[in-house]
C-alpha atoms as a PDB file:
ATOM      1  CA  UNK A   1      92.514 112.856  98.510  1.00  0.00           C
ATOM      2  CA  UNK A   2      96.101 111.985  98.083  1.00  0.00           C
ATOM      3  CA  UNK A   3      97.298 111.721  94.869  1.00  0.00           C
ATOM      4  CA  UNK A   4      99.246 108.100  94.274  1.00  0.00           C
ATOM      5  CA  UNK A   5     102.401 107.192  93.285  1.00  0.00           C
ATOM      6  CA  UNK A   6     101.863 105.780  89.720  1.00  0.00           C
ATOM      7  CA  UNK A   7     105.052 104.249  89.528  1.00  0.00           C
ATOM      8  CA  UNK A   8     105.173 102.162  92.542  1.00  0.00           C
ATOM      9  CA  UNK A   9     102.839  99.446  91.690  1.00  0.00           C
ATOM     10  CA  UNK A  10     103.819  96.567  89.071  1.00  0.00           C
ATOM     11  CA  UNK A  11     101.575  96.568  86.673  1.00  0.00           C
ATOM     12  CA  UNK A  12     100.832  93.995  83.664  1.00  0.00           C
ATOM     13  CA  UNK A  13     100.137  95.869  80.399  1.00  0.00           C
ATOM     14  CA  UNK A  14      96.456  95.946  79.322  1.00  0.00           C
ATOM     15  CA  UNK A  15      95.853  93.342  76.554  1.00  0.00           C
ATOM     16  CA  UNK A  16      98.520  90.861  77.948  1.00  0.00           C
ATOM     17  CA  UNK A  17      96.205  88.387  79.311  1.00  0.00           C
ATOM     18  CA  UNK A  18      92.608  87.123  78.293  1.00  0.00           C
ATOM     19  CA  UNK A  19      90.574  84.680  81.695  1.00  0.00           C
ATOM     20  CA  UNK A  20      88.648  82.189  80.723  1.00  0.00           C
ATOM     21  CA  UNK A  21      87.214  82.700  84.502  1.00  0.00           C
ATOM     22  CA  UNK A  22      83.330  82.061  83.616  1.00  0.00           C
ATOM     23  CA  UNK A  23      84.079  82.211  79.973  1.00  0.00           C
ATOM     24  CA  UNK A  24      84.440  85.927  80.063  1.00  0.00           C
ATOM     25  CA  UNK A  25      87.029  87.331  77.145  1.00  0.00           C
ATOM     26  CA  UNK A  26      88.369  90.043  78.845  1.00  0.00           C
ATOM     27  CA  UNK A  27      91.776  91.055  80.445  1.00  0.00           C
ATOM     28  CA  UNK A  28      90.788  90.095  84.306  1.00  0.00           C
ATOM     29  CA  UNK A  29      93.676  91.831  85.336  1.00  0.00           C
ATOM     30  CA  UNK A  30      93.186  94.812  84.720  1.00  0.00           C
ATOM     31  CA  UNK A  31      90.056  94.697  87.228  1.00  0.00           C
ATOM     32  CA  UNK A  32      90.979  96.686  90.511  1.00  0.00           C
ATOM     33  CA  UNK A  33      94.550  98.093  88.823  1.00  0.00           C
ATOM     34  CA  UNK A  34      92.702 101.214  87.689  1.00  0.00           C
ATOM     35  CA  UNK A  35      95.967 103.105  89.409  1.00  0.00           C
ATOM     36  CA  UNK A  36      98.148 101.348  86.635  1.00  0.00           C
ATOM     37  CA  UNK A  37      96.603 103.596  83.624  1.00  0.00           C
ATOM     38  CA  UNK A  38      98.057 106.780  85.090  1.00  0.00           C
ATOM     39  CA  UNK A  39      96.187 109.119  83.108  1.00  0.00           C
ATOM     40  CA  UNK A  40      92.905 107.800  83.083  1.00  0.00           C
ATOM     41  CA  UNK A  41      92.918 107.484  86.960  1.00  0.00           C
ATOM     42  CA  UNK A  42      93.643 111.286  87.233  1.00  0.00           C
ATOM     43  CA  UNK A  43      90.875 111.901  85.624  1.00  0.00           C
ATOM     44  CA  UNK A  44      88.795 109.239  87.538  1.00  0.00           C
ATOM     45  CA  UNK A  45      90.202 110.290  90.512  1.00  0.00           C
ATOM     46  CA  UNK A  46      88.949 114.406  89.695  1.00  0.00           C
ATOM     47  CA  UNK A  47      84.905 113.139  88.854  1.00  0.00           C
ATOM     48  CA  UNK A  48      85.037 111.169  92.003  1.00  0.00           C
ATOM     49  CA  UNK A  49      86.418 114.270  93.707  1.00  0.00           C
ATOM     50  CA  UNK A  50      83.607 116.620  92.385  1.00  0.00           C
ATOM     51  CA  UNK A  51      80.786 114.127  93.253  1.00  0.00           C
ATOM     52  CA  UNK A  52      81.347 113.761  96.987  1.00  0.00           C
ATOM     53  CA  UNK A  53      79.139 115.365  99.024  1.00  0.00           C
ATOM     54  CA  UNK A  54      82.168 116.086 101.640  1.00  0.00           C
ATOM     55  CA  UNK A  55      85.386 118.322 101.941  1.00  0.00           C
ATOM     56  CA  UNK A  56      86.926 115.096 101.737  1.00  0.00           C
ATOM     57  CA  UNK A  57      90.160 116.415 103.240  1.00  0.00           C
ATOM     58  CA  UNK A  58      87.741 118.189 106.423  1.00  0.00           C
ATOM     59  CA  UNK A  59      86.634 114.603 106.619  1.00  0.00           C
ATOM     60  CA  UNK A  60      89.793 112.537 107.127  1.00  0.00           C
ATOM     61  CA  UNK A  61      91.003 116.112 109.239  1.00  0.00           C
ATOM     62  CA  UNK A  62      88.452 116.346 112.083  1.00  0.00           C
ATOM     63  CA  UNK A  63      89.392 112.551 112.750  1.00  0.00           C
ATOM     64  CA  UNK A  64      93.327 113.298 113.829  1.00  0.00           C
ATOM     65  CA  UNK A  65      93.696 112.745 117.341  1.00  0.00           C
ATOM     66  CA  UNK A  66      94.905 115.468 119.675  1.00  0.00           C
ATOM     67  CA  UNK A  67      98.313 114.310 121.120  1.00  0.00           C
ATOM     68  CA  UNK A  68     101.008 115.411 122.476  1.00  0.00           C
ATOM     69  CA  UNK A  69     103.741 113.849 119.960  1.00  0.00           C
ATOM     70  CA  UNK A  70     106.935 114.881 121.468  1.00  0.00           C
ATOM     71  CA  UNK A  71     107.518 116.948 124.871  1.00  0.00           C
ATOM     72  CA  UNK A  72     110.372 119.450 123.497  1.00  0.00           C
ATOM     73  CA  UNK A  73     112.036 120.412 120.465  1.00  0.00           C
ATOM     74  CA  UNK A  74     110.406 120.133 116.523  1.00  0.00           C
ATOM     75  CA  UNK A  75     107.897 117.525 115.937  1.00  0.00           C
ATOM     76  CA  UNK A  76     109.079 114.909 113.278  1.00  0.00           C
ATOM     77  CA  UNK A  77     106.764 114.220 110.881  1.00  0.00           C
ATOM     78  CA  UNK A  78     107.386 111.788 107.610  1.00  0.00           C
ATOM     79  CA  UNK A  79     104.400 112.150 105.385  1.00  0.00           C
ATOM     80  CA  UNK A  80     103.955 109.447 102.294  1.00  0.00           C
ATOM     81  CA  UNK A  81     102.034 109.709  99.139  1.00  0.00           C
ATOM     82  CA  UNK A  82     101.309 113.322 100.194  1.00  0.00           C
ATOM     83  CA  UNK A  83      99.685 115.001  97.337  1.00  0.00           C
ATOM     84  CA  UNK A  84      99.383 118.524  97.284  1.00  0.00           C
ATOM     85  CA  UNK A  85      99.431 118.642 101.155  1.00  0.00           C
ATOM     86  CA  UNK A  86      95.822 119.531 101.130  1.00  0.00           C
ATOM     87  CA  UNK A  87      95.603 116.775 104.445  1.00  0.00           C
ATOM     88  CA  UNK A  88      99.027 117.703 105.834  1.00  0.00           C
ATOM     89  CA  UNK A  89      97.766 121.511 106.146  1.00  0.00           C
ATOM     90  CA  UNK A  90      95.021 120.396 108.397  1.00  0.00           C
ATOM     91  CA  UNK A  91      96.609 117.992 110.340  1.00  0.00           C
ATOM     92  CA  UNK A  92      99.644 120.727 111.437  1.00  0.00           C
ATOM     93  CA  UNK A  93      97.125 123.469 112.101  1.00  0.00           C
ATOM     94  CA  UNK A  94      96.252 120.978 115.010  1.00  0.00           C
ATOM     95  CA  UNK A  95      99.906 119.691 115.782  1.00  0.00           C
ATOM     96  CA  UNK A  96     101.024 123.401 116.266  1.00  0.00           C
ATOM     97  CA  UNK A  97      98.441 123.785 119.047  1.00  0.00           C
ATOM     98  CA  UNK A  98     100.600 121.388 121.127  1.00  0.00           C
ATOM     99  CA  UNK A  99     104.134 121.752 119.791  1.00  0.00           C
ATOM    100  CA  UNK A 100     106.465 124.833 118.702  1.00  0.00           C
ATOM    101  CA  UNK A 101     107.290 123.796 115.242  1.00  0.00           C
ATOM    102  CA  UNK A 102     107.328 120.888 112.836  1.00  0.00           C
ATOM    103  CA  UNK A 103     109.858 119.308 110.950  1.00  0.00           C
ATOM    104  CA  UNK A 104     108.075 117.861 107.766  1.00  0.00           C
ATOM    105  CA  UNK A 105     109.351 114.713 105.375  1.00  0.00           C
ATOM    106  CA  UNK A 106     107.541 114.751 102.156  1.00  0.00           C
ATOM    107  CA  UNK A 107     107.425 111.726 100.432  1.00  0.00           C
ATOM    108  CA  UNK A 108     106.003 112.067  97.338  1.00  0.00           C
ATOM    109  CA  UNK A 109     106.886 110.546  93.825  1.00  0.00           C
ATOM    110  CA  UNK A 110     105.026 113.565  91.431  1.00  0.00           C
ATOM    111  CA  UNK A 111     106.711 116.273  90.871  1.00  0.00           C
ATOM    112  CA  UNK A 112     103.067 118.278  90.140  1.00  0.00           C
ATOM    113  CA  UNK A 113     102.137 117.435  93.264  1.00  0.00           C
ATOM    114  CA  UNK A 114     105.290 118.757  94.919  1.00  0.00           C
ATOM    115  CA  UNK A 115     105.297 122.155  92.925  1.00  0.00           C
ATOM    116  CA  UNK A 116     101.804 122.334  94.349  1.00  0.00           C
ATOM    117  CA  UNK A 117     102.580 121.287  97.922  1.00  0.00           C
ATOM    118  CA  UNK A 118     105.617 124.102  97.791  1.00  0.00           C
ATOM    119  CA  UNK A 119     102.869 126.386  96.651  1.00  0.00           C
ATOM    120  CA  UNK A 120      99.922 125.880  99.420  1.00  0.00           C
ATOM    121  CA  UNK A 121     103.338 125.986 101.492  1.00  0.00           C
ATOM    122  CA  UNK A 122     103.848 129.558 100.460  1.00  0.00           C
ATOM    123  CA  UNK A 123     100.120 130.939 101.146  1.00  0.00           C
ATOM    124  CA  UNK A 124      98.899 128.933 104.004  1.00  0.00           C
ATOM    125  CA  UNK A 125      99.226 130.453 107.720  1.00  0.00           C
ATOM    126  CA  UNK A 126      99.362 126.372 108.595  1.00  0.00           C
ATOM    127  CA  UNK A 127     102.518 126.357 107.586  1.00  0.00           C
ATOM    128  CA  UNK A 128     104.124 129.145 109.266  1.00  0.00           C
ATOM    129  CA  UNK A 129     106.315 127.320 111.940  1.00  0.00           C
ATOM    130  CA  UNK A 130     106.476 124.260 109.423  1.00  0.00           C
ATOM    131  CA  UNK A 131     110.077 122.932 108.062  1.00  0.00           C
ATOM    132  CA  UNK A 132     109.515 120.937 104.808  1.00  0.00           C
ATOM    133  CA  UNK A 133     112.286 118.440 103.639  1.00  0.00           C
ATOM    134  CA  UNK A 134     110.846 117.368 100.031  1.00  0.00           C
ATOM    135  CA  UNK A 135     111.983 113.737  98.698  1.00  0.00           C
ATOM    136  CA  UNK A 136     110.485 113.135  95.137  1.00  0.00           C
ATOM    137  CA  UNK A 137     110.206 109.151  95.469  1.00  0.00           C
ATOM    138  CA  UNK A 138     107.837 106.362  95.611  1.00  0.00           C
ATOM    139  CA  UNK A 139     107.729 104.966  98.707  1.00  0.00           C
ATOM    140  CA  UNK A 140     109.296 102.020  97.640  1.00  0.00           C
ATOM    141  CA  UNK A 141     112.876 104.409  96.589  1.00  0.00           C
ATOM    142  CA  UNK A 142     112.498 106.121  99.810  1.00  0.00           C
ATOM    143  CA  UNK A 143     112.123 102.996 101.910  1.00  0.00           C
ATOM    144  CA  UNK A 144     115.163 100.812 100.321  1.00  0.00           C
ATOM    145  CA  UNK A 145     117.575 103.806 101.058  1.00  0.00           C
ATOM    146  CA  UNK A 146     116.580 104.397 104.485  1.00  0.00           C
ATOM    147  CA  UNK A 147     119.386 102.622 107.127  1.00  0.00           C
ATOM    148  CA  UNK A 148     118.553 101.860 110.867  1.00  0.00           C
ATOM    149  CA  UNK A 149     120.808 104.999 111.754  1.00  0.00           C
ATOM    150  CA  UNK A 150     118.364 107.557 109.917  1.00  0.00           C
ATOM    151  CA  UNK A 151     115.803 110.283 111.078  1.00  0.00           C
ATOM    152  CA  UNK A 152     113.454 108.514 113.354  1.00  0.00           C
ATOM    153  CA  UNK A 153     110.118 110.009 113.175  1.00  0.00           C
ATOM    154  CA  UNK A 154     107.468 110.589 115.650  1.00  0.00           C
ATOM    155  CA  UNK A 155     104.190 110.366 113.093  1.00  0.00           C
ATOM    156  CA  UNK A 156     104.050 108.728 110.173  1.00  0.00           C
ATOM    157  CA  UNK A 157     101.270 108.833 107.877  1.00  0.00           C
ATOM    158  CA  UNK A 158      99.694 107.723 104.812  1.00  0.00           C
ATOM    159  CA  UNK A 159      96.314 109.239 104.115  1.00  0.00           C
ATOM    160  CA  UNK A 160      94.383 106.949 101.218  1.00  0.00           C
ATOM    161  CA  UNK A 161      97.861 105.850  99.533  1.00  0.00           C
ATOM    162  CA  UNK A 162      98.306 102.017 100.877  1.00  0.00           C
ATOM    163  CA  UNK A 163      95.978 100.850  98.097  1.00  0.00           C
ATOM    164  CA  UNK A 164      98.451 101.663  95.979  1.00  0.00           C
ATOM    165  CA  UNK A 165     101.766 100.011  97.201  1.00  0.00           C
ATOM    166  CA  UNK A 166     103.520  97.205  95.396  1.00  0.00           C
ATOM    167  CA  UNK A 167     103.174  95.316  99.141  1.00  0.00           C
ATOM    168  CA  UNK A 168     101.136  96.557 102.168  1.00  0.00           C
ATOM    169  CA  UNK A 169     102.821  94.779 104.462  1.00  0.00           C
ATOM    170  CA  UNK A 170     106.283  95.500 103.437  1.00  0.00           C
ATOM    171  CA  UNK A 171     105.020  98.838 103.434  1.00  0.00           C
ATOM    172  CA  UNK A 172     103.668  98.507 107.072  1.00  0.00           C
ATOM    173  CA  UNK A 173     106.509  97.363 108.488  1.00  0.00           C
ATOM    174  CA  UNK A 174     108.782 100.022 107.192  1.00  0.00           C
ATOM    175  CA  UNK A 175     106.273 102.786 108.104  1.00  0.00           C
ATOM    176  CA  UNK A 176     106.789 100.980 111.822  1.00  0.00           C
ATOM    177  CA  UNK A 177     110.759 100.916 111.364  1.00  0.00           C
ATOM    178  CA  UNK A 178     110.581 104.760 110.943  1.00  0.00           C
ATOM    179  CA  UNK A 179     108.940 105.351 113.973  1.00  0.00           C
ATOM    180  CA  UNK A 180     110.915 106.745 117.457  1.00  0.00           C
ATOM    181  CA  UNK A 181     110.304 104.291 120.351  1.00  0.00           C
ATOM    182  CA  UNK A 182     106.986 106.040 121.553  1.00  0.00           C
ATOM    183  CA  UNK A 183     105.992 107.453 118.324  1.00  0.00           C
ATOM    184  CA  UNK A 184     102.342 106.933 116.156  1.00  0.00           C
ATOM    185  CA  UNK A 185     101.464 105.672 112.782  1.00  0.00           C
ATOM    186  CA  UNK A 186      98.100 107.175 111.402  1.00  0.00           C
ATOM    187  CA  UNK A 187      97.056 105.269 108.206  1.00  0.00           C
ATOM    188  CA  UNK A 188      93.363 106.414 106.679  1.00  0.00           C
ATOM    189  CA  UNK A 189      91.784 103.502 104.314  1.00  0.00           C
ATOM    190  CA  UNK A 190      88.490 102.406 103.590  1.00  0.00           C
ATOM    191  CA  UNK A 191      86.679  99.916 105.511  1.00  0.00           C
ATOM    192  CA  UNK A 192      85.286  96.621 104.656  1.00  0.00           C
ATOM    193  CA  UNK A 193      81.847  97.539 106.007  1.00  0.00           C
ATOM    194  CA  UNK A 194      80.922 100.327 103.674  1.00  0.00           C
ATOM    195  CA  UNK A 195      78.774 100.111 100.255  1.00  0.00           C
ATOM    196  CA  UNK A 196      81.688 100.965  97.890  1.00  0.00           C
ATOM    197  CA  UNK A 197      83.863  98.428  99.370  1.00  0.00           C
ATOM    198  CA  UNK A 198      81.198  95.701  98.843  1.00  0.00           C
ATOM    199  CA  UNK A 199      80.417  96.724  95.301  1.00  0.00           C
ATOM    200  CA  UNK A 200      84.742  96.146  94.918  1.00  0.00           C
ATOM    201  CA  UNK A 201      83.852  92.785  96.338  1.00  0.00           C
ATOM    202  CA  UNK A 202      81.418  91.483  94.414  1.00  0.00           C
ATOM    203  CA  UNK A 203      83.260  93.122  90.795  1.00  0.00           C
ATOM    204  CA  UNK A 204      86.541  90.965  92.048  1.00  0.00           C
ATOM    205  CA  UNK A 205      84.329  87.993  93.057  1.00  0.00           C
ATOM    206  CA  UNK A 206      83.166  88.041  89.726  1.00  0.00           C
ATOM    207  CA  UNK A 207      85.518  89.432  87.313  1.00  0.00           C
ATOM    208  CA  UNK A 208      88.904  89.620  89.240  1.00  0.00           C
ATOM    209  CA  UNK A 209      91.500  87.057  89.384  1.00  0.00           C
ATOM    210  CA  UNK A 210      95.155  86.552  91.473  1.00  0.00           C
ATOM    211  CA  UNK A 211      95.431  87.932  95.380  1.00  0.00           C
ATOM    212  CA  UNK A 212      93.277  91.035  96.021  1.00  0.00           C
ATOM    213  CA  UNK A 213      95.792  92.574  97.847  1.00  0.00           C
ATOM    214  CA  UNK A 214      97.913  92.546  94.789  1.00  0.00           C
ATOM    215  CA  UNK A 215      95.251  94.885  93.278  1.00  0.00           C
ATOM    216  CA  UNK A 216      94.110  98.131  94.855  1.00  0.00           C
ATOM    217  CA  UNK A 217      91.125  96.269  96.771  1.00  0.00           C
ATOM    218  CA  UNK A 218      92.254  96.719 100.130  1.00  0.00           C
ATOM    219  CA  UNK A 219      90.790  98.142 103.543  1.00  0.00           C
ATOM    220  CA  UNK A 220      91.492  98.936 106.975  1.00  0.00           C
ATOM    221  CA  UNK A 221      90.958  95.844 108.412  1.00  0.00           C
ATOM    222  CA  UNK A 222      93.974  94.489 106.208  1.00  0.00           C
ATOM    223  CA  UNK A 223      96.042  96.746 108.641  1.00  0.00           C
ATOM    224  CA  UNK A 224      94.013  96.443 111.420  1.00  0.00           C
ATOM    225  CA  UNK A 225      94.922  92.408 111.274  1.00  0.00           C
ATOM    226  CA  UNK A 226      98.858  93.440 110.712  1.00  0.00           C
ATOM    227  CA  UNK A 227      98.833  95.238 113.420  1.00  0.00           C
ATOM    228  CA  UNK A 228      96.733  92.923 115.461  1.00  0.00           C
ATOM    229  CA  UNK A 229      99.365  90.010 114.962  1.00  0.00           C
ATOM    230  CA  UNK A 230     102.047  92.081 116.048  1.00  0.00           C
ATOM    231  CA  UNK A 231      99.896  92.995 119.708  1.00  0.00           C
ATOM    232  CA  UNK A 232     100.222  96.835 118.517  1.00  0.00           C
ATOM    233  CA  UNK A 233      97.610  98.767 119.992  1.00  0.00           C
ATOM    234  CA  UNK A 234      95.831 101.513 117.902  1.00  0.00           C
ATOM    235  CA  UNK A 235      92.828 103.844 118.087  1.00  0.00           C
ATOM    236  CA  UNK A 236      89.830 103.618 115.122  1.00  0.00           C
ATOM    237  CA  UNK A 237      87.696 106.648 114.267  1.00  0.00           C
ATOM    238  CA  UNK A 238      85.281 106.285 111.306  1.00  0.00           C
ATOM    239  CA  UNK A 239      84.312 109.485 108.606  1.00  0.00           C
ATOM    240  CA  UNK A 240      81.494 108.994 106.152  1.00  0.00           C
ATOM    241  CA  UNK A 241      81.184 110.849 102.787  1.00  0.00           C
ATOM    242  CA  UNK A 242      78.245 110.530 100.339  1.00  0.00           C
ATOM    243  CA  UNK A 243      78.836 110.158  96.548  1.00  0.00           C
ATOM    244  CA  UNK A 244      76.362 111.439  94.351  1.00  0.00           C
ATOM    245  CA  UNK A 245      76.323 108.915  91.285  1.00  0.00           C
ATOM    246  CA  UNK A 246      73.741 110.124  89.090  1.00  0.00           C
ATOM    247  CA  UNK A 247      75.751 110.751  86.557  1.00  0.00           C
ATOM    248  CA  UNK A 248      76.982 106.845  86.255  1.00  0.00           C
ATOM    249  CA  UNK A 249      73.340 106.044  84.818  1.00  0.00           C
ATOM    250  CA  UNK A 250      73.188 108.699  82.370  1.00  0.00           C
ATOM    251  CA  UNK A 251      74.077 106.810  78.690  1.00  0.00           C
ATOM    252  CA  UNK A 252      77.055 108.706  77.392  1.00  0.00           C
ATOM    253  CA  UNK A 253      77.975 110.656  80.234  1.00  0.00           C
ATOM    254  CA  UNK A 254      81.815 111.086  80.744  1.00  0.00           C
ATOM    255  CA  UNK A 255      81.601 112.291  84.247  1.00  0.00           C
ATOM    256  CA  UNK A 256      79.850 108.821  85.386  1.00  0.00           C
ATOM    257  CA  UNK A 257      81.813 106.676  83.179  1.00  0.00           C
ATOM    258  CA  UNK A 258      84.756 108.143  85.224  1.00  0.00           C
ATOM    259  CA  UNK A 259      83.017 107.788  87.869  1.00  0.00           C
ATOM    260  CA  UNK A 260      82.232 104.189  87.764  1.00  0.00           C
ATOM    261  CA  UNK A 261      85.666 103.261  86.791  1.00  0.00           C
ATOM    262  CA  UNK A 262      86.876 105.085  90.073  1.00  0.00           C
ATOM    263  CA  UNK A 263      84.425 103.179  91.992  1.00  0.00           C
ATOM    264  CA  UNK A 264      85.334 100.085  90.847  1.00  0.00           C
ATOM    265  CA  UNK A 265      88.818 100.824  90.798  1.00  0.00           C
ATOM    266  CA  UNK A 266      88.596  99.103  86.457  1.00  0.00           C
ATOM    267  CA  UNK A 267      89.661 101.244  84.074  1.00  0.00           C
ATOM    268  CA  UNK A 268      86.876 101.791  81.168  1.00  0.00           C
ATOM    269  CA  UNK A 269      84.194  99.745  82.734  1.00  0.00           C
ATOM    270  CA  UNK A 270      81.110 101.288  80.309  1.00  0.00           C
ATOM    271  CA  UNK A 271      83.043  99.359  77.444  1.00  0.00           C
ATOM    272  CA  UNK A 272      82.242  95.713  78.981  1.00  0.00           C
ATOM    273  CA  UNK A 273      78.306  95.346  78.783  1.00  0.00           C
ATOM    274  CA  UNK A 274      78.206  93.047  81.916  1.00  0.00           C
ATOM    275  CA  UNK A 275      80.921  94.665  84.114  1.00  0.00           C
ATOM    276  CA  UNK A 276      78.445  98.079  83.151  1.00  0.00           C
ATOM    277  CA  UNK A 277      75.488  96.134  84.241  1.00  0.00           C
ATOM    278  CA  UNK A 278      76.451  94.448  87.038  1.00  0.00           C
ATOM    279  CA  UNK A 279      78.185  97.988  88.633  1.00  0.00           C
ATOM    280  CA  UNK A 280      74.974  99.939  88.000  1.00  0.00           C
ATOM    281  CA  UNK A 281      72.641  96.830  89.643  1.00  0.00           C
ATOM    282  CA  UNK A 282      74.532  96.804  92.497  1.00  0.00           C
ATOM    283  CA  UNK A 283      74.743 100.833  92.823  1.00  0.00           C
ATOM    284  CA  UNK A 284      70.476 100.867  92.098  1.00  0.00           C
ATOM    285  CA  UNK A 285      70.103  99.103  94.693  1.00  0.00           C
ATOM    286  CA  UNK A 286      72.245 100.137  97.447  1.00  0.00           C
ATOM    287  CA  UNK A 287      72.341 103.984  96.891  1.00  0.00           C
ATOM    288  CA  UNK A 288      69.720 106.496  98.216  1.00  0.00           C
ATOM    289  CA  UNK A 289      68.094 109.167  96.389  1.00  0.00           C
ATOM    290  CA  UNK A 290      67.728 113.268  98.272  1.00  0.00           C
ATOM    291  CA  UNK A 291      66.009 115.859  95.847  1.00  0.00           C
ATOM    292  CA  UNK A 292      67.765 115.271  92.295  1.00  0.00           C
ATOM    293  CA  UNK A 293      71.156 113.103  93.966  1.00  0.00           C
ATOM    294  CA  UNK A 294      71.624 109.572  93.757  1.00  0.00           C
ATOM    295  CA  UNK A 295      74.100 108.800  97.283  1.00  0.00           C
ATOM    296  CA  UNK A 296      76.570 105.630  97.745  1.00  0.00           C
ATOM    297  CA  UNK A 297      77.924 105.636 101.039  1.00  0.00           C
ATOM    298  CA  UNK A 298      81.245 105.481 101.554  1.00  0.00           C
ATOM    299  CA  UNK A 299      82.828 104.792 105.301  1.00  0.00           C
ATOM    300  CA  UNK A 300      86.370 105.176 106.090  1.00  0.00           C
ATOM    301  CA  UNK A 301      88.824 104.664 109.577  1.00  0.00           C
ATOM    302  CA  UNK A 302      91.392 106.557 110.515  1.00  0.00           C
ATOM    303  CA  UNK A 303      94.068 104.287 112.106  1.00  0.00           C
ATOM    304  CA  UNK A 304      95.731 105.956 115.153  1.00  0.00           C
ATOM    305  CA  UNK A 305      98.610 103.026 116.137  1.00  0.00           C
ATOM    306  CA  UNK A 306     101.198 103.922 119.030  1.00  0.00           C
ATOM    307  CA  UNK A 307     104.560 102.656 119.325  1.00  0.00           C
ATOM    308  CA  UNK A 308     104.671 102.527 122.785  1.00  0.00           C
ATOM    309  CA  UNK A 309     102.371  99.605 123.351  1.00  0.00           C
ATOM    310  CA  UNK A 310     104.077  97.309 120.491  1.00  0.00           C
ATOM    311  CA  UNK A 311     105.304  94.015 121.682  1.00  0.00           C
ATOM    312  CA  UNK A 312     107.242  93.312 119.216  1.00  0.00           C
END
């Protein structure tokens, strides 16, 4: 999974505001703004990681449509929130089937996760015919110094990043601005439909407060409707993973307190009795048990949008 740009979202410090939402004395902001404690969600992020069932980066792979991008010359590629290019390696062993060579815009705002990027660069076959232009920014940075005049691009993707954004559709749009006149956007998010996104539902229901899409709670179908009022045509494939969640009823256990926090996108959830209780409840009874593994379902699109059929 790509890793996120910690800086890019604005985030209120943890113990500057108590709700009085249902008389709960807690900070209510800090519920689906597990991104804004950097450290802890690395470590979230890694337990989730280890519990899925998946190759999650197979997954979201497999689901990258097979088209011809550009008929001559490199392909142009701008790639945002990239990670360690786990994602990008897949997706250019397919581009290089149909095109000579690649030229590759990382946007990316860790430096870790560019030394690793430039280090899968140097070992994987993927990226033989592969020209990588790194930019260590948030999206945000790299967006506000772009001009109409600049590299136009003919994909752009963001692969499990636009949670993270200070505003999707800002973000959206400029993704769109960056595109050549018959180029494709390829966003992967979440849907609405699956069980993790209904257990983030019913936590902000009940303990969140403000816009959700001010938080990380967001899905495909909050693109799917920006790109529906703007008549943009796109293609939808759906990947499933399974997450095994034993560990998140196990008293004590590290691994499912990380997990539960990455779940519910909260950081330190275990330490609120009722945000605990009403997490596992909801898990209990929507998960499935196989030999000694408790399963949530998660489902995810992949986003395939083409310039060509924009009326905008």
């Amino acid at each position: 999974m790509a890793k996120p740009d910690f800086q890019q979202r604005s985030c209120v410090p943890w113990q500057t505001f108590t709700s009085e939402k249902r008389g709960h004395g807690r900070n209510m902001l800090t519920v689906g703004r597990l991104v804004c404690h950097s450290e802890r969600y690395k470590l979230c992020l890694r337990a989730f990681v280890a519990a899925t069932e998946t190759n999650l980066y197979l997954s979201y792979g497999s689901k990258v449509p097979d088209t011809t991008l550009c008929e001559s010359g490199a392909v142009r590629v701008l790639g945002l929130g990239c990670g360690a290019g786990e994602f990008d390696s897949i997706m250019f062993k397919k581009l290089l089937q149909r095109h000579s060579s690649v030229y590759n815009r990382v946007v990316e705002g860790s430096g870790e996760m560019i030394e690793k990027y430039k280090a899968l660069v140097q070992e994987d076959r993927n990226f033989s015919a592969v020209e990588c232009d790194w930019r260590q920014q948030t999206m945000e940075e790299y967006f506000h110094g772009q001009t109409k005049e600049d590299t136009k691009f003919h994909l752009v993707h963001a692969v499990q990043v636009l949670y993270h954004v200070d505003d999707l559709h800002d973000t959206l749009r400029n993704m769109w601005e960056q595109l050549t006149d018959d180029g494709y956007m390829l966003v992967i998010m979440e849907t609405d439909t699956n069980d993790v996104w209904k257990l983030r539902e019913t936590f902000f229901e009940e303990f969140g407060q403000g816009d959700r899409l001010k938080t990380s709670y967001r899905t495909s179908s909050d693109v799917k409707q920006w790109l529906d009022t703007r008549s943009i045509s796109y293609n939808i494939s759906e990947y499933e993973i399974n997450i095994n969640v034993a560990e998140c009823f196990k008293e004590g256990s590290e691994a499912g307190m990380m997990i539960l926090d990455f779940l519910t996108q909260t950081p330190h959830v275990s330490s609120d009795p009722e945000m605990r209780t009403k997490a596992l409840e909801f898990i209990r009874h929507n998960s499935f048990e196989v030999e000694e593994t408790v399963l949530l379902k998660q489902i995810g699109e992949v986003i395939f949008a083409s310039k060509k059929s924009a009326k905008m």
